[in-house]
PDB file of N, CA and C in Angstrom:
ATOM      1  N   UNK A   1     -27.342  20.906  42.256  1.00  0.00           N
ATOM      2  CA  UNK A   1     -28.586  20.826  41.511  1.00  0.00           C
ATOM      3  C   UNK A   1     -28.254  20.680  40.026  1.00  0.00           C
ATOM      4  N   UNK A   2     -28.691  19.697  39.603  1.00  0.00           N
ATOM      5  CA  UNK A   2     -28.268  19.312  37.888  1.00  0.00           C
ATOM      6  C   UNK A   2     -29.614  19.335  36.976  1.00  0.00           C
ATOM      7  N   UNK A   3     -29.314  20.122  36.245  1.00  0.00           N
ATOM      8  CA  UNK A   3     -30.561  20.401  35.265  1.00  0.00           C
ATOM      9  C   UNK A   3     -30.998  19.215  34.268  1.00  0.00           C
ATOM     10  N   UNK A   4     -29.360  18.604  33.786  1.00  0.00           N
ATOM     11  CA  UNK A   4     -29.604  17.623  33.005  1.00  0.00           C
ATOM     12  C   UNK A   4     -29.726  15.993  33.556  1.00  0.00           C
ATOM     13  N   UNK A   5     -30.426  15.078  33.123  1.00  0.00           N
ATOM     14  CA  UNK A   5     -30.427  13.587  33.973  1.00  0.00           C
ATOM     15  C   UNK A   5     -28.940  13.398  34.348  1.00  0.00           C
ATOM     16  N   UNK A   6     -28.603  13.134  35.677  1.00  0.00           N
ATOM     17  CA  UNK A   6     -27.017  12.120  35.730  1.00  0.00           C
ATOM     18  C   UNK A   6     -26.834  10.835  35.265  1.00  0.00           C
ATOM     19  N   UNK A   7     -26.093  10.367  35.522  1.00  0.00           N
ATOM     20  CA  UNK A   7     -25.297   9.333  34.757  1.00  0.00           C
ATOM     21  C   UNK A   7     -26.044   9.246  32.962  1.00  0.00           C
ATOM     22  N   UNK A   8     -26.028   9.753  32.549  1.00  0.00           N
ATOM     23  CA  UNK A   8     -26.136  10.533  30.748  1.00  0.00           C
ATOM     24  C   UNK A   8     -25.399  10.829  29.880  1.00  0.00           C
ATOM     25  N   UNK A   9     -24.662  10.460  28.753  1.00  0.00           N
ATOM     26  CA  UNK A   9     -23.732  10.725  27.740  1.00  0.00           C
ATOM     27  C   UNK A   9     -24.578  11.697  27.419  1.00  0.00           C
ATOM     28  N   UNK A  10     -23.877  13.627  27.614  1.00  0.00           N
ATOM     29  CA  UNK A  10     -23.962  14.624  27.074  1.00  0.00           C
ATOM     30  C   UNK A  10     -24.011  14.870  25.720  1.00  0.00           C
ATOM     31  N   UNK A  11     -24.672  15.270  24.909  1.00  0.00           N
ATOM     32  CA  UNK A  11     -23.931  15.826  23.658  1.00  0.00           C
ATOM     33  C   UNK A  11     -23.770  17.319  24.013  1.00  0.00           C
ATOM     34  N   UNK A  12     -22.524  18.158  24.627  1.00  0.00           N
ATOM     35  CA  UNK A  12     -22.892  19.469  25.200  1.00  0.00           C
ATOM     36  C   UNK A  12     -22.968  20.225  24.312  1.00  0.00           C
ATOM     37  N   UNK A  13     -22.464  20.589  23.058  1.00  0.00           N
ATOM     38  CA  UNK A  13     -22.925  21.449  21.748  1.00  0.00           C
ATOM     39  C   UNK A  13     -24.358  21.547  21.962  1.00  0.00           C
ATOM     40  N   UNK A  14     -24.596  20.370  22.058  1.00  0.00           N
ATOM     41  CA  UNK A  14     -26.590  20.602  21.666  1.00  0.00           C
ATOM     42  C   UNK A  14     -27.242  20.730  22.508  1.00  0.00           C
ATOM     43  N   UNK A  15     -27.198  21.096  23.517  1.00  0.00           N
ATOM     44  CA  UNK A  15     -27.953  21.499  24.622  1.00  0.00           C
ATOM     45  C   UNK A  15     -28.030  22.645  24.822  1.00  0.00           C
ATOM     46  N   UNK A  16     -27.597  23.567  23.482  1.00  0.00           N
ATOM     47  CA  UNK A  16     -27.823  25.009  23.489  1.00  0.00           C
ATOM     48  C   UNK A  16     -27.685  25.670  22.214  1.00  0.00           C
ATOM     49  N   UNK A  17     -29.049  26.658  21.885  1.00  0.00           N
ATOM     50  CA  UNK A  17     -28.822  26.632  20.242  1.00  0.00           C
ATOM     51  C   UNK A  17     -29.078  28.130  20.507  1.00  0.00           C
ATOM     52  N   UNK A  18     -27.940  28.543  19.072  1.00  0.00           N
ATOM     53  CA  UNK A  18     -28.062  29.592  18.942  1.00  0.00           C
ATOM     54  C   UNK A  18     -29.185  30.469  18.616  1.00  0.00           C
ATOM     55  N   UNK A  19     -29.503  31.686  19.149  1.00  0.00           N
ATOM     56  CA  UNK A  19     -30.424  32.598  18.740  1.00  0.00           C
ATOM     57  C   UNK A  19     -29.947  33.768  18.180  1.00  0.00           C
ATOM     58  N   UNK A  20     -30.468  34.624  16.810  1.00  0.00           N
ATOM     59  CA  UNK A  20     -30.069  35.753  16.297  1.00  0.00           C
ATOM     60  C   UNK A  20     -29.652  36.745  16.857  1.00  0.00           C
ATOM     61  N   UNK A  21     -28.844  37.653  17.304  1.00  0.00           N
ATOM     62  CA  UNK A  21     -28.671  38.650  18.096  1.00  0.00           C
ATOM     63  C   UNK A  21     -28.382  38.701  19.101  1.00  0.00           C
ATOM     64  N   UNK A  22     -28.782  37.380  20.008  1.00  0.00           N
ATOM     65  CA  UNK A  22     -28.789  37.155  21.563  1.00  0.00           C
ATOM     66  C   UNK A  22     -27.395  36.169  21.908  1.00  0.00           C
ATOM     67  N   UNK A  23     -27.510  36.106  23.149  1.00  0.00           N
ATOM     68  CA  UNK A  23     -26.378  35.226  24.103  1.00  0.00           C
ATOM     69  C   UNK A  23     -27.716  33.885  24.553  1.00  0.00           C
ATOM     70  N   UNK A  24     -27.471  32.807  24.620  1.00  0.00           N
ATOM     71  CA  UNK A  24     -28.671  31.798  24.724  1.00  0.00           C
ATOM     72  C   UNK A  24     -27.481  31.411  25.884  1.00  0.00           C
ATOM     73  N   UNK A  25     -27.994  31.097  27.426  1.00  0.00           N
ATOM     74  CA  UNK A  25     -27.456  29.997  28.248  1.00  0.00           C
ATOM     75  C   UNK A  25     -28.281  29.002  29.129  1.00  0.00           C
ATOM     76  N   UNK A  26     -27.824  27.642  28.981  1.00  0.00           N
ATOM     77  CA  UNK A  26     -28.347  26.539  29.615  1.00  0.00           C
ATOM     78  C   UNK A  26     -27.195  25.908  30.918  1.00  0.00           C
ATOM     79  N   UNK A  27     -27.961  26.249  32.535  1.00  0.00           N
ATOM     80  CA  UNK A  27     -27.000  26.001  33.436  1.00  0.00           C
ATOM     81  C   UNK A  27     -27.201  24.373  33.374  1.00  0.00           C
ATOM     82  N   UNK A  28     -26.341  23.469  33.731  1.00  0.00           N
ATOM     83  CA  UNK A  28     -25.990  22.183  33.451  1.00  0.00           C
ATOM     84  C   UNK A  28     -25.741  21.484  35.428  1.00  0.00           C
ATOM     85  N   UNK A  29     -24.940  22.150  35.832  1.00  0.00           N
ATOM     86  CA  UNK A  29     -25.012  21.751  37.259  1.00  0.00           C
ATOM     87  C   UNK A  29     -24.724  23.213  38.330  1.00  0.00           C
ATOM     88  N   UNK A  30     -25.283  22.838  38.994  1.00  0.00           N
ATOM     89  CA  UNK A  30     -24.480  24.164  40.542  1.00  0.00           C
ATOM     90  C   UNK A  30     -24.780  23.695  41.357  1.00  0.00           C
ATOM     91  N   UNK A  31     -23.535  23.534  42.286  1.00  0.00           N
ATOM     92  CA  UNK A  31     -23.410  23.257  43.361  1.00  0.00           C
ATOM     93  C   UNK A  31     -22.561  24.276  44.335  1.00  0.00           C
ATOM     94  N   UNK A  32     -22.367  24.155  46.072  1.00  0.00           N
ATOM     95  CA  UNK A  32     -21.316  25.499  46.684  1.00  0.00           C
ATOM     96  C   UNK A  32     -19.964  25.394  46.166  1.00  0.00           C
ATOM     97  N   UNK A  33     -19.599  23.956  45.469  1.00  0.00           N
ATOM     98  CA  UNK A  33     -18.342  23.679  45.120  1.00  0.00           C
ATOM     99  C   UNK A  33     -18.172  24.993  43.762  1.00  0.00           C
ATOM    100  N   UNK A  34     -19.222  24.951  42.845  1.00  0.00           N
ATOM    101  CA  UNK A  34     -18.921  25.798  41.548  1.00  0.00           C
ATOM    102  C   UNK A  34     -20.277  25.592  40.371  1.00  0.00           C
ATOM    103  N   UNK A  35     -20.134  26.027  39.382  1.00  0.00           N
ATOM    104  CA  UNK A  35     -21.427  25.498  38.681  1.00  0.00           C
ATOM    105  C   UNK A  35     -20.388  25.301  37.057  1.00  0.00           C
ATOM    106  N   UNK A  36     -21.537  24.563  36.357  1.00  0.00           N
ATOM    107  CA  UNK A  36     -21.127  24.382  35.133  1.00  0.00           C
ATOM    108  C   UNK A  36     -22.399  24.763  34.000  1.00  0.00           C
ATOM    109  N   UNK A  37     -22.081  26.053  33.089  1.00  0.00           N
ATOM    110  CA  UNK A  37     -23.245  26.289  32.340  1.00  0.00           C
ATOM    111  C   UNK A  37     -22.293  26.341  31.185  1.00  0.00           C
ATOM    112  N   UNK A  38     -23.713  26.376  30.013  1.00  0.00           N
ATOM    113  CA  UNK A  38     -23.424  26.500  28.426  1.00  0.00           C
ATOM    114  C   UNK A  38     -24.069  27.146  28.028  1.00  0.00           C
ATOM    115  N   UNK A  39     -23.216  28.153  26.616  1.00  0.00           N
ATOM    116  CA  UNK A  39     -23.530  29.455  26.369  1.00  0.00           C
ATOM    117  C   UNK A  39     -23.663  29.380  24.846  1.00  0.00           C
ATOM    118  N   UNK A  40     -24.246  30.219  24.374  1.00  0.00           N
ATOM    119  CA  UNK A  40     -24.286  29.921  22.534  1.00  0.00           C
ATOM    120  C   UNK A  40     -24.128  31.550  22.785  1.00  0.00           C
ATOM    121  N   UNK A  41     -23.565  31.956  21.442  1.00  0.00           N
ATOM    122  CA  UNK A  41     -23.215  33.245  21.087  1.00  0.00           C
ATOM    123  C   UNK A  41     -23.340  33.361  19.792  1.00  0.00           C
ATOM    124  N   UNK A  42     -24.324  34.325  19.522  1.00  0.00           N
ATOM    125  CA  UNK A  42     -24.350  34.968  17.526  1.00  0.00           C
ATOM    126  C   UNK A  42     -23.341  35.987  17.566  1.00  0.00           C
ATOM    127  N   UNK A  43     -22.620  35.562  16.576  1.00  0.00           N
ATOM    128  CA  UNK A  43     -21.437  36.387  16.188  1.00  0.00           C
ATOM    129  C   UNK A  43     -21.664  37.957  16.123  1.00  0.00           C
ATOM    130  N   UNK A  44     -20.471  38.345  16.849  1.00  0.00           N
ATOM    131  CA  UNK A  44     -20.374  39.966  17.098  1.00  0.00           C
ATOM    132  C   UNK A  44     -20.864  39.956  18.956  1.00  0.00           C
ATOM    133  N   UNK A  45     -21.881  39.423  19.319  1.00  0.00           N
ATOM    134  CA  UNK A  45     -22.753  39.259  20.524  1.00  0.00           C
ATOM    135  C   UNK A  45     -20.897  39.249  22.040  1.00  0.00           C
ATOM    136  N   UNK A  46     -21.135  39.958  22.828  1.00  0.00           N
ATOM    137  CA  UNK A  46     -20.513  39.926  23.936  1.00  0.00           C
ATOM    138  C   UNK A  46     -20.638  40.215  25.194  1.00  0.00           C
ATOM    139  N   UNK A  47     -19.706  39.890  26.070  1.00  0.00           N
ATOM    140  CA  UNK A  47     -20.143  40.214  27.431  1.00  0.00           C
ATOM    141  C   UNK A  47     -19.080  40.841  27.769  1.00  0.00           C
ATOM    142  N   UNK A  48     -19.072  42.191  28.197  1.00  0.00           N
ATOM    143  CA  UNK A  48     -18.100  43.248  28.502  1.00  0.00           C
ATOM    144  C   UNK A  48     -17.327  42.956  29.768  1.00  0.00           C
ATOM    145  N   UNK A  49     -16.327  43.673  29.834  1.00  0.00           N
ATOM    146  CA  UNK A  49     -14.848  43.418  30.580  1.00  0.00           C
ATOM    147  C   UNK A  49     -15.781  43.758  32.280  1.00  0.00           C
ATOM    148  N   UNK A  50     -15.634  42.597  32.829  1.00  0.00           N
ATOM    149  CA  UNK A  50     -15.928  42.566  34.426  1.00  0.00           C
ATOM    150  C   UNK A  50     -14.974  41.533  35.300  1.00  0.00           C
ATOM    151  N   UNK A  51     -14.990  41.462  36.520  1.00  0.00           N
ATOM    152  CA  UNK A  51     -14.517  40.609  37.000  1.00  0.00           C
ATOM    153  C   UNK A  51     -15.247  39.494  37.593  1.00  0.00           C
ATOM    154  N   UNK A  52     -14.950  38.070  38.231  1.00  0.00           N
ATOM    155  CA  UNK A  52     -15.233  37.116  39.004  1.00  0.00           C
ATOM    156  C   UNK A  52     -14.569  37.039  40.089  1.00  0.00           C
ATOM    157  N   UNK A  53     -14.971  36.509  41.086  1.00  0.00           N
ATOM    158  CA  UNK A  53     -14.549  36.345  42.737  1.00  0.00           C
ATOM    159  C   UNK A  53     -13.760  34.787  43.020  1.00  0.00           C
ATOM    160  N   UNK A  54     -13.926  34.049  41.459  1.00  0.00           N
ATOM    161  CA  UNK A  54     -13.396  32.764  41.608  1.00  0.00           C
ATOM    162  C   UNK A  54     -13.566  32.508  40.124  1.00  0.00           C
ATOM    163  N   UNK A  55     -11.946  31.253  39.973  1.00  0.00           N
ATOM    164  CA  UNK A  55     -11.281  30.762  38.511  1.00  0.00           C
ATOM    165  C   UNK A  55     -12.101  30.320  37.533  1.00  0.00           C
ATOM    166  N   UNK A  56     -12.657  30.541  36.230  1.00  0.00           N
ATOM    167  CA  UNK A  56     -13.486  29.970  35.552  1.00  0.00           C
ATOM    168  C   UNK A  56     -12.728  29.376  34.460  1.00  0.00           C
ATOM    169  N   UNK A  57     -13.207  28.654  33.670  1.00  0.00           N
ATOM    170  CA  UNK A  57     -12.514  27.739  32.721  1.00  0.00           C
ATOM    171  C   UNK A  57     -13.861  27.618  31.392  1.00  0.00           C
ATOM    172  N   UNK A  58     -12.847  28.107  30.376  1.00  0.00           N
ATOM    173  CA  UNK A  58     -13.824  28.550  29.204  1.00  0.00           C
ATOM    174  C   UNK A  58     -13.611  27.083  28.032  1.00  0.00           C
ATOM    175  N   UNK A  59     -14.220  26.423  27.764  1.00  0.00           N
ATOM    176  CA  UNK A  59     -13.859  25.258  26.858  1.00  0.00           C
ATOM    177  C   UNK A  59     -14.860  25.791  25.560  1.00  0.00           C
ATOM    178  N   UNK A  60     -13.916  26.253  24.707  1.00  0.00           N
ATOM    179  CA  UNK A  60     -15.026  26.454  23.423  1.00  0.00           C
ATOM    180  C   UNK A  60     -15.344  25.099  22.693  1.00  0.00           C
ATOM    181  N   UNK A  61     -16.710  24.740  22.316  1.00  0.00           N
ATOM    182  CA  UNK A  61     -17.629  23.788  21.794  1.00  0.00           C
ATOM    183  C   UNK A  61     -17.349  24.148  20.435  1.00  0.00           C
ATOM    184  N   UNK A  62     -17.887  25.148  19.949  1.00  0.00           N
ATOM    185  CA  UNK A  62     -18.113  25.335  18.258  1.00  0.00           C
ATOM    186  C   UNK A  62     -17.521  26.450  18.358  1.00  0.00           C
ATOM    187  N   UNK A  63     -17.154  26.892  17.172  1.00  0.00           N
ATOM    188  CA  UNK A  63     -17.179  28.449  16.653  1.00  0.00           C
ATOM    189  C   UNK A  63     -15.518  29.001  17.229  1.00  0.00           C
ATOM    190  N   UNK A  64     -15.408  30.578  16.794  1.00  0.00           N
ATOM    191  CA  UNK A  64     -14.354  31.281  17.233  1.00  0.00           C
ATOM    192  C   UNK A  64     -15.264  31.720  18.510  1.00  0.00           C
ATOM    193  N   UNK A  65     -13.943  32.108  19.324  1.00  0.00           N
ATOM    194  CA  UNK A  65     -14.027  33.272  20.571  1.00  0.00           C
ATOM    195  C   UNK A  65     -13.114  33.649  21.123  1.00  0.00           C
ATOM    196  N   UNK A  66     -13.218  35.065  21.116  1.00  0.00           N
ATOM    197  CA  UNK A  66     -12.060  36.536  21.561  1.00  0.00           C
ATOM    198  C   UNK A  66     -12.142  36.276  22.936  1.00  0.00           C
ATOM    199  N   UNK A  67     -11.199  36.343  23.821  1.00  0.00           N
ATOM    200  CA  UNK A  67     -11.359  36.422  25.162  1.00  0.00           C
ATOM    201  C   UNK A  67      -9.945  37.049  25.623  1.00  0.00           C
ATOM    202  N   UNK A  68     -10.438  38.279  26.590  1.00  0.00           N
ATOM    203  CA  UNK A  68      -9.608  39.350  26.945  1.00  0.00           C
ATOM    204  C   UNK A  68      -9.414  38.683  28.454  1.00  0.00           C
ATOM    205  N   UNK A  69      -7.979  38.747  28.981  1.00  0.00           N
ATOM    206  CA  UNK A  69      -7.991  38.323  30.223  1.00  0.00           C
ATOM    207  C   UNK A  69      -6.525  39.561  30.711  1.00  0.00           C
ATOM    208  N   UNK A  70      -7.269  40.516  31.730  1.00  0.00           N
ATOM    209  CA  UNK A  70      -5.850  41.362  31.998  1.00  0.00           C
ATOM    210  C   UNK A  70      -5.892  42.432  30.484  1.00  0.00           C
ATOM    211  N   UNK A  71      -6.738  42.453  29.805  1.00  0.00           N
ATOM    212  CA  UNK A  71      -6.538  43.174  28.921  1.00  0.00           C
ATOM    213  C   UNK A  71      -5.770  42.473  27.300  1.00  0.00           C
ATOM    214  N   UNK A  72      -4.899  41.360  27.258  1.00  0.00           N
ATOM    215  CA  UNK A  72      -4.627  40.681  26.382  1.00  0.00           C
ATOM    216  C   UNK A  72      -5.502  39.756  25.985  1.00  0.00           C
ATOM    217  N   UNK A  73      -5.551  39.899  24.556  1.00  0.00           N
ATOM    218  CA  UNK A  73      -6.386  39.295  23.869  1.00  0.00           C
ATOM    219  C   UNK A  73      -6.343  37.587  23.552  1.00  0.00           C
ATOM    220  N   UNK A  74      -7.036  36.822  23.146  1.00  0.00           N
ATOM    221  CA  UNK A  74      -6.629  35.148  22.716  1.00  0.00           C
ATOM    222  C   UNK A  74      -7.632  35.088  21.715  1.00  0.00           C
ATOM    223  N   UNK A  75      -7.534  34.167  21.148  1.00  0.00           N
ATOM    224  CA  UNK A  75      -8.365  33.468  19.806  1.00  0.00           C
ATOM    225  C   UNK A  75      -8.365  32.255  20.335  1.00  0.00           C
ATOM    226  N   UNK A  76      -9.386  31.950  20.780  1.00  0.00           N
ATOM    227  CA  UNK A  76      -9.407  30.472  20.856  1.00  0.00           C
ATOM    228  C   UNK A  76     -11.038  29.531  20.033  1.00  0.00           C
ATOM    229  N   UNK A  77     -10.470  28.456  19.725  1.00  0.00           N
ATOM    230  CA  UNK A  77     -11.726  27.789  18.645  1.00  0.00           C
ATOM    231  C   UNK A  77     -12.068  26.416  19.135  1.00  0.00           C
ATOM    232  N   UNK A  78     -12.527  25.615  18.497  1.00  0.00           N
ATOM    233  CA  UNK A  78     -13.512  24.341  19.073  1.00  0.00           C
ATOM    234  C   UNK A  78     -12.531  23.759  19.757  1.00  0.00           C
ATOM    235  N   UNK A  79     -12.683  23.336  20.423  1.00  0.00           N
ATOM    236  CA  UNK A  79     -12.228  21.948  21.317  1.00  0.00           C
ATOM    237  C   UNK A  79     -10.460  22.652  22.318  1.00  0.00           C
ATOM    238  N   UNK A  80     -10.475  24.191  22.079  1.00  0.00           N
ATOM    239  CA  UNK A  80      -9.309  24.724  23.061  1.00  0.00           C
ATOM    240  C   UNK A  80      -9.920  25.635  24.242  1.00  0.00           C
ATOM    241  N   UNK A  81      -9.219  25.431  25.230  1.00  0.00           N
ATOM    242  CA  UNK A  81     -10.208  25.831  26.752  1.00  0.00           C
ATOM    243  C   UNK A  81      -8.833  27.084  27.249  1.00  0.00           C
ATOM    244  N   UNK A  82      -9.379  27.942  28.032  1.00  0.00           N
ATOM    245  CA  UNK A  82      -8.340  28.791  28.817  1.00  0.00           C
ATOM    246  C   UNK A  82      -9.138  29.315  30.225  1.00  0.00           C
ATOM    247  N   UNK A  83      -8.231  29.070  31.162  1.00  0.00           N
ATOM    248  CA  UNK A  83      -8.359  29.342  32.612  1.00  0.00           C
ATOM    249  C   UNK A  83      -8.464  31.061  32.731  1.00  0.00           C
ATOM    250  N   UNK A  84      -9.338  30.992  33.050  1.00  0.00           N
ATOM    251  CA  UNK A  84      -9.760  33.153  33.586  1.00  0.00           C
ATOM    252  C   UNK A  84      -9.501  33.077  35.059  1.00  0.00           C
ATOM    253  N   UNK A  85      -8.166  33.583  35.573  1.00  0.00           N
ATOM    254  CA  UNK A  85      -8.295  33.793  36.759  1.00  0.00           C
ATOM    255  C   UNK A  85      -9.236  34.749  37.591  1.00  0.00           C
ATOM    256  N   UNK A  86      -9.395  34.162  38.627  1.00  0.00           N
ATOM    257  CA  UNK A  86     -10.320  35.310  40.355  1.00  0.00           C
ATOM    258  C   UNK A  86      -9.886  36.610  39.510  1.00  0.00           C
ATOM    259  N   UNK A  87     -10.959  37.256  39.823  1.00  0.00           N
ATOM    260  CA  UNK A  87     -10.322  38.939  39.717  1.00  0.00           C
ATOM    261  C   UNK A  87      -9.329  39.585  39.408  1.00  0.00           C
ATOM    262  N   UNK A  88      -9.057  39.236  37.862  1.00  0.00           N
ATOM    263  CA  UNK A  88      -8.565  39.624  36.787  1.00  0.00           C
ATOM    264  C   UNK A  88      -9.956  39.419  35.457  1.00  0.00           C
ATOM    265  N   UNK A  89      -9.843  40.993  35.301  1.00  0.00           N
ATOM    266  CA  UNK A  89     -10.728  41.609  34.497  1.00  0.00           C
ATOM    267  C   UNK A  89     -10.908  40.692  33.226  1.00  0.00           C
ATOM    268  N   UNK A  90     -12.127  40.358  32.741  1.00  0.00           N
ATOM    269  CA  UNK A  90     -11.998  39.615  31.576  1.00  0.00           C
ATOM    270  C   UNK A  90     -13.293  39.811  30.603  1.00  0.00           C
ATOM    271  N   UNK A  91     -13.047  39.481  29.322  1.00  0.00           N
ATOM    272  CA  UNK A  91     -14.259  39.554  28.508  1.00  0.00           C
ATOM    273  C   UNK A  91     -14.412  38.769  27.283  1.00  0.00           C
ATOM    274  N   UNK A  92     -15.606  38.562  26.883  1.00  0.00           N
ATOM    275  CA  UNK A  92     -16.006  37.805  26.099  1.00  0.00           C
ATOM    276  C   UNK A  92     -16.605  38.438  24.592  1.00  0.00           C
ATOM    277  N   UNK A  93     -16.008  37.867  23.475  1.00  0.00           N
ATOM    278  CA  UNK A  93     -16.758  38.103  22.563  1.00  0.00           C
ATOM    279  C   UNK A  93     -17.015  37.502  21.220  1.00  0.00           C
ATOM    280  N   UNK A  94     -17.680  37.283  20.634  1.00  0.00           N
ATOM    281  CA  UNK A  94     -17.753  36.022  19.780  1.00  0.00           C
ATOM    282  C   UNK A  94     -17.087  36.814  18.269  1.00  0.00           C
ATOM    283  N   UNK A  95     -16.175  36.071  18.080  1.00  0.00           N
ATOM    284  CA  UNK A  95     -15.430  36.014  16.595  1.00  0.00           C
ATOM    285  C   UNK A  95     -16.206  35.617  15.349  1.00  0.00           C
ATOM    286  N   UNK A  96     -17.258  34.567  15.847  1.00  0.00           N
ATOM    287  CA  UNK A  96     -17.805  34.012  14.581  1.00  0.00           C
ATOM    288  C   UNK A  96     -18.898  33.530  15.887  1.00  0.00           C
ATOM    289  N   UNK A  97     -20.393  33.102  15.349  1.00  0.00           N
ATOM    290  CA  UNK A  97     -21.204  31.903  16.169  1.00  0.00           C
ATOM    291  C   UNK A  97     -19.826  31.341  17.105  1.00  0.00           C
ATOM    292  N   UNK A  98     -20.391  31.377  18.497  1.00  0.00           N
ATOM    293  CA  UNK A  98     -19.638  29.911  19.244  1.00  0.00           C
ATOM    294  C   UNK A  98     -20.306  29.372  20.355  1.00  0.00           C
ATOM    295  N   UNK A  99     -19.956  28.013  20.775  1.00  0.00           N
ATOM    296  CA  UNK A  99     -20.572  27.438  22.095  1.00  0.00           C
ATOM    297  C   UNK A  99     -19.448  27.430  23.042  1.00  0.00           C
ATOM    298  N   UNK A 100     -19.612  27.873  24.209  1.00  0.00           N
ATOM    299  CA  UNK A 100     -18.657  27.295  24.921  1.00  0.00           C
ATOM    300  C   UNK A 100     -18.991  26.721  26.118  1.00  0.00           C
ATOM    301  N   UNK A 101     -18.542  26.081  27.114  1.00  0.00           N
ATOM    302  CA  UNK A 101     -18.962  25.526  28.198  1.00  0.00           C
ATOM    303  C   UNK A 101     -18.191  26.281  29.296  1.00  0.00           C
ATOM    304  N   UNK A 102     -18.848  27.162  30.357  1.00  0.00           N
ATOM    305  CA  UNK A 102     -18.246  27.630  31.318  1.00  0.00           C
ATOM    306  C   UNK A 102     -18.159  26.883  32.461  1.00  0.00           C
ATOM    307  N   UNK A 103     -16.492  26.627  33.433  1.00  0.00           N
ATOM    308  CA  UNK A 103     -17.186  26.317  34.702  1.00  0.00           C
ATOM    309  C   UNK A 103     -16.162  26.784  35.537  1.00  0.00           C
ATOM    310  N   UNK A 104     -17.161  27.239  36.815  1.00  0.00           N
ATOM    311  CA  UNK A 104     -16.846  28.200  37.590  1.00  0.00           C
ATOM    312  C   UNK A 104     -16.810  27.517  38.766  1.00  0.00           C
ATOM    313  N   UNK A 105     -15.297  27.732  39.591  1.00  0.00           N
ATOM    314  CA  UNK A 105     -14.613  26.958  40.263  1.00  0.00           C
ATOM    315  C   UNK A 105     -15.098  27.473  41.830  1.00  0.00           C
ATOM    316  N   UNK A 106     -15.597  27.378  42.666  1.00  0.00           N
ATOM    317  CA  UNK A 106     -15.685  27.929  43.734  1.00  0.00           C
ATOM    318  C   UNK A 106     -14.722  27.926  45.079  1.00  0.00           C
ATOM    319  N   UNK A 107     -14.440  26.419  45.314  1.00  0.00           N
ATOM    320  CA  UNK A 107     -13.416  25.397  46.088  1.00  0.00           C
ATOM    321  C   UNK A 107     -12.783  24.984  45.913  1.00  0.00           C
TER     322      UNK A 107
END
């Protein structure tokens, strides 16, 4: 199920704008294979250390973002992505404003 028209040149930054205080997300596709959503984050804003049942892949759009995987920390910024393995504990938190594009691998 795809939220946005197919066959469409994305601009994915802009298909999600930041809000003051909050986490803003726009899901983009899901299917049983996995889904693909986009997230805006106001700086400081996070999502605390939990796990997933399957590999997600974080591609930051704009901005900084902290991401704890296993407990070690990363800095990663626009246009660098890192693989969150299955069930290994992980968390999110914004360094500065950021967008990133999540997608979550099922198969």
């Amino acid at each position: 199920m795809a939220t946005v028209s197919p066959s469409e040149i994305l601009e994915m930054a802009s298909l999600v704008e930041y809000q003051a205080g909050a986490i803003v997300s726009r899901q983009i596709t899901k299917s049983e294979a996995g889904n693909v959503t986009l997230f805006a984050f106001d700086a400081g804003q996070e999502l605390s250390e939990h796990t997933a049942p399957f590999d997600a892949l974080v591609h930051v759009l704009d901005g900084q973002a902290e991401i704890k995987i296993g407990g070690k920390p990363f800095l990663l910024q626009a246009g660098q992505a890192i693989l969150m393995p299955a069930n290994v504990p992980h968390a999110v938190r914004a360094a500065t404003r950021f967008k990133m594009l999540l997608t979550m691998i099922k198969a």
